[in-house]
C-alpha atoms as a PDB file:
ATOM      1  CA  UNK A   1      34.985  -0.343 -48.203  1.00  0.00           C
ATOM      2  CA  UNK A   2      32.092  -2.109 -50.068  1.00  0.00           C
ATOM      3  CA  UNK A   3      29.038  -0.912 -47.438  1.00  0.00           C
ATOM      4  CA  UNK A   4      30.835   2.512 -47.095  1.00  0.00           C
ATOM      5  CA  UNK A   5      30.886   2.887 -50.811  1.00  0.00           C
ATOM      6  CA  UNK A   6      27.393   1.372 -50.901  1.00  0.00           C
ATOM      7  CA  UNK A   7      26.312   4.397 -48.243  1.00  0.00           C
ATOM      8  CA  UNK A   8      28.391   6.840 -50.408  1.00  0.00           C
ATOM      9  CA  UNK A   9      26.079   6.074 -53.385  1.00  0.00           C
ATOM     10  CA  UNK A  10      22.726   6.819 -51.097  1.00  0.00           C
ATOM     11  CA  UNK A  11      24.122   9.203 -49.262  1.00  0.00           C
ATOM     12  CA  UNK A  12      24.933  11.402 -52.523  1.00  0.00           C
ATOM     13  CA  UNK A  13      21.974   9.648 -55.080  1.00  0.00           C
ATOM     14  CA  UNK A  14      25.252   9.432 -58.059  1.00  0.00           C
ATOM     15  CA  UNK A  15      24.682   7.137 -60.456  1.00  0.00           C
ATOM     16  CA  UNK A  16      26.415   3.868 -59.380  1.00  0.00           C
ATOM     17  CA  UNK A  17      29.444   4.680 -62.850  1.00  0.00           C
ATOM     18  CA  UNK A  18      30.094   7.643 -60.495  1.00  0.00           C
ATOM     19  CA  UNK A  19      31.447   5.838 -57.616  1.00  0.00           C
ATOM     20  CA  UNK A  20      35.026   7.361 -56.319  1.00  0.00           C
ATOM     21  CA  UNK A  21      37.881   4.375 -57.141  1.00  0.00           C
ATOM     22  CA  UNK A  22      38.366   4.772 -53.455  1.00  0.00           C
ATOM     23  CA  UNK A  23      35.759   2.436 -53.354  1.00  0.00           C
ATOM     24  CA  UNK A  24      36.378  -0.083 -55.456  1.00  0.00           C
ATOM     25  CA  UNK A  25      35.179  -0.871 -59.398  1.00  0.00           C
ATOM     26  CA  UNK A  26      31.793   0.509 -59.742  1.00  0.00           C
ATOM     27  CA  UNK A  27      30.761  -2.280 -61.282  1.00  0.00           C
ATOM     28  CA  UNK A  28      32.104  -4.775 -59.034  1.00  0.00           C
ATOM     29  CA  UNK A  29      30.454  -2.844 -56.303  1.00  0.00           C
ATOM     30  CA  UNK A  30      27.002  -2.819 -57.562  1.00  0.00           C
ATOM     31  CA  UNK A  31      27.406  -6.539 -58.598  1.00  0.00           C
ATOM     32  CA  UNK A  32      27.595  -7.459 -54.953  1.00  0.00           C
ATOM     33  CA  UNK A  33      24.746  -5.153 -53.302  1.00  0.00           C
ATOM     34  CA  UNK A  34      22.997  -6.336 -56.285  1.00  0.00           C
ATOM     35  CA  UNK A  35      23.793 -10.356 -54.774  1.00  0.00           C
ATOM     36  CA  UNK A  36      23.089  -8.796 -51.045  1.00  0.00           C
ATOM     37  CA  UNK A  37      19.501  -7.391 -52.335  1.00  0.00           C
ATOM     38  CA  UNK A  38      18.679 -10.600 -53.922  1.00  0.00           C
ATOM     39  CA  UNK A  39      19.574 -12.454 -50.771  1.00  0.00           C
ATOM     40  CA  UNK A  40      18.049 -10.333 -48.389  1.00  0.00           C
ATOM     41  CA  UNK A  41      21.231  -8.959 -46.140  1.00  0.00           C
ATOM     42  CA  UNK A  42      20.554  -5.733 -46.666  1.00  0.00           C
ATOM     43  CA  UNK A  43      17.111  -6.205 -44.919  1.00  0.00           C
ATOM     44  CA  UNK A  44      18.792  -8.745 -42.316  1.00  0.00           C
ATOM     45  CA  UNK A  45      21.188  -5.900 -41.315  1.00  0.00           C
ATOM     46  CA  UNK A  46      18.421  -3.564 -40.929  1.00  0.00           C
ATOM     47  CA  UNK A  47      16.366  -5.673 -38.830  1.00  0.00           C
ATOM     48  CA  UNK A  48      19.727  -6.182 -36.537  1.00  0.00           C
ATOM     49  CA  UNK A  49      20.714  -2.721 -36.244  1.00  0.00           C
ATOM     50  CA  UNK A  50      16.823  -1.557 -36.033  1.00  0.00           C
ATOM     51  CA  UNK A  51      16.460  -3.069 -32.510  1.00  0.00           C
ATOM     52  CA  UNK A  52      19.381  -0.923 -30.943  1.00  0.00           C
ATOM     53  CA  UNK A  53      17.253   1.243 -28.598  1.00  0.00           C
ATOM     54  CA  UNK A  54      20.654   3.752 -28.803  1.00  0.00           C
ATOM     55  CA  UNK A  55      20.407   4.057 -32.441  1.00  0.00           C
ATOM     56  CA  UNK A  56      21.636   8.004 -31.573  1.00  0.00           C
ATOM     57  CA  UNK A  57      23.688   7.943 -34.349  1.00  0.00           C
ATOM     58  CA  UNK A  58      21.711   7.820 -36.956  1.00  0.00           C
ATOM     59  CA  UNK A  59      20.890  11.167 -38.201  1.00  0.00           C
ATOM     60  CA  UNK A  60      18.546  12.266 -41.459  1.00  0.00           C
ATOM     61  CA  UNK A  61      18.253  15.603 -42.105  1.00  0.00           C
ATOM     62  CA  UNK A  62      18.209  17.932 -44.841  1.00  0.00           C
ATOM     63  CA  UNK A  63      21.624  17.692 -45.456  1.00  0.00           C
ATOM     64  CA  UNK A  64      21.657  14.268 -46.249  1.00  0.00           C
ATOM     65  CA  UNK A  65      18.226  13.738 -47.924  1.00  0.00           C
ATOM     66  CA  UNK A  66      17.694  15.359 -51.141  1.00  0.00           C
ATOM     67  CA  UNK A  67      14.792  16.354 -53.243  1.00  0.00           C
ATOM     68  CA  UNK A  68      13.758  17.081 -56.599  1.00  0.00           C
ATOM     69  CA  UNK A  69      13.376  20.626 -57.373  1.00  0.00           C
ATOM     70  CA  UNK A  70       9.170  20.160 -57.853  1.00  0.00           C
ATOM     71  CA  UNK A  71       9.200  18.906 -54.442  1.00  0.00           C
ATOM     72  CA  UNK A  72      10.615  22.448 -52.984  1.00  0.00           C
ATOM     73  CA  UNK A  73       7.549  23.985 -54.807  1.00  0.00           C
ATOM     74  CA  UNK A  74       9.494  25.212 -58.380  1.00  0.00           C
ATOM     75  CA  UNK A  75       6.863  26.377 -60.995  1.00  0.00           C
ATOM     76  CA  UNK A  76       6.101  23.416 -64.057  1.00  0.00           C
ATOM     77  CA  UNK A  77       7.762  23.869 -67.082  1.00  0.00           C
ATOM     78  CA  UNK A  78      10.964  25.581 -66.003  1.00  0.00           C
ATOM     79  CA  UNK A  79      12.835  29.011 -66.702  1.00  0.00           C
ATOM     80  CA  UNK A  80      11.169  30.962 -69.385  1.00  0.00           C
ATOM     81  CA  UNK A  81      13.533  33.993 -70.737  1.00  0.00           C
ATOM     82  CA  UNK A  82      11.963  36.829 -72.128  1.00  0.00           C
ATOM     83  CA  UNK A  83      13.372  39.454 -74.069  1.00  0.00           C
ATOM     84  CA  UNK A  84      13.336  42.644 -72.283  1.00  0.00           C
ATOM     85  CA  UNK A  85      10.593  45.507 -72.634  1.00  0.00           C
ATOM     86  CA  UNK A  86      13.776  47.773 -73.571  1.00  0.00           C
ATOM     87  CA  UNK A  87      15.097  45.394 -76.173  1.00  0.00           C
ATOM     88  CA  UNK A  88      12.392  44.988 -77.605  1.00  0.00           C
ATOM     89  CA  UNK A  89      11.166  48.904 -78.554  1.00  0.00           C
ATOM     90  CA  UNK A  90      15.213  49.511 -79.860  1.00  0.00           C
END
């Protein structure tokens, strides 16, 4: 449950308070990938599971990734409201 609640948090990008109790204690959850960084299993497992030439079931797409709103192009500075040309002659 720890490495699927691990996946769940980059999966989704949530803030690690955010995890589902399914999962286990936020915090206790983040205090071990926190160990497993510092140790270097994450990167171990990586390596391992890199050299599987039928790594078929890994799939990123856009329905996994996501962006920030700037990086699909939205104008700087936001939503400007206006009062309308009507409004504004009444």
């Amino acid at each position: 449950m720890f490495v699927e609640g691990v996946l769940w948090i980059v999966r989704t990008g949530s803030p690690w308070r955010d995890l589902p109790e399914a999962f286990g204690e936020w915090n206790s959850v983040f205090r071990r990938f926190s160990r497993w960084s510092v140790k270097g299993v994450w990167w171990r497992i990586f390596e391992e599971i890199s050299d599987d030439p039928d790594f078929e079931y890994l799939i990123v797409d856009s329905t996994i990734v996501r962006a920030h709103q700037h990086a699909a192009g939205a104008k700087k500075g936001g939503l400007k409201i206006r009062r309308s040309a009507a409004r504004a002659v009444a």
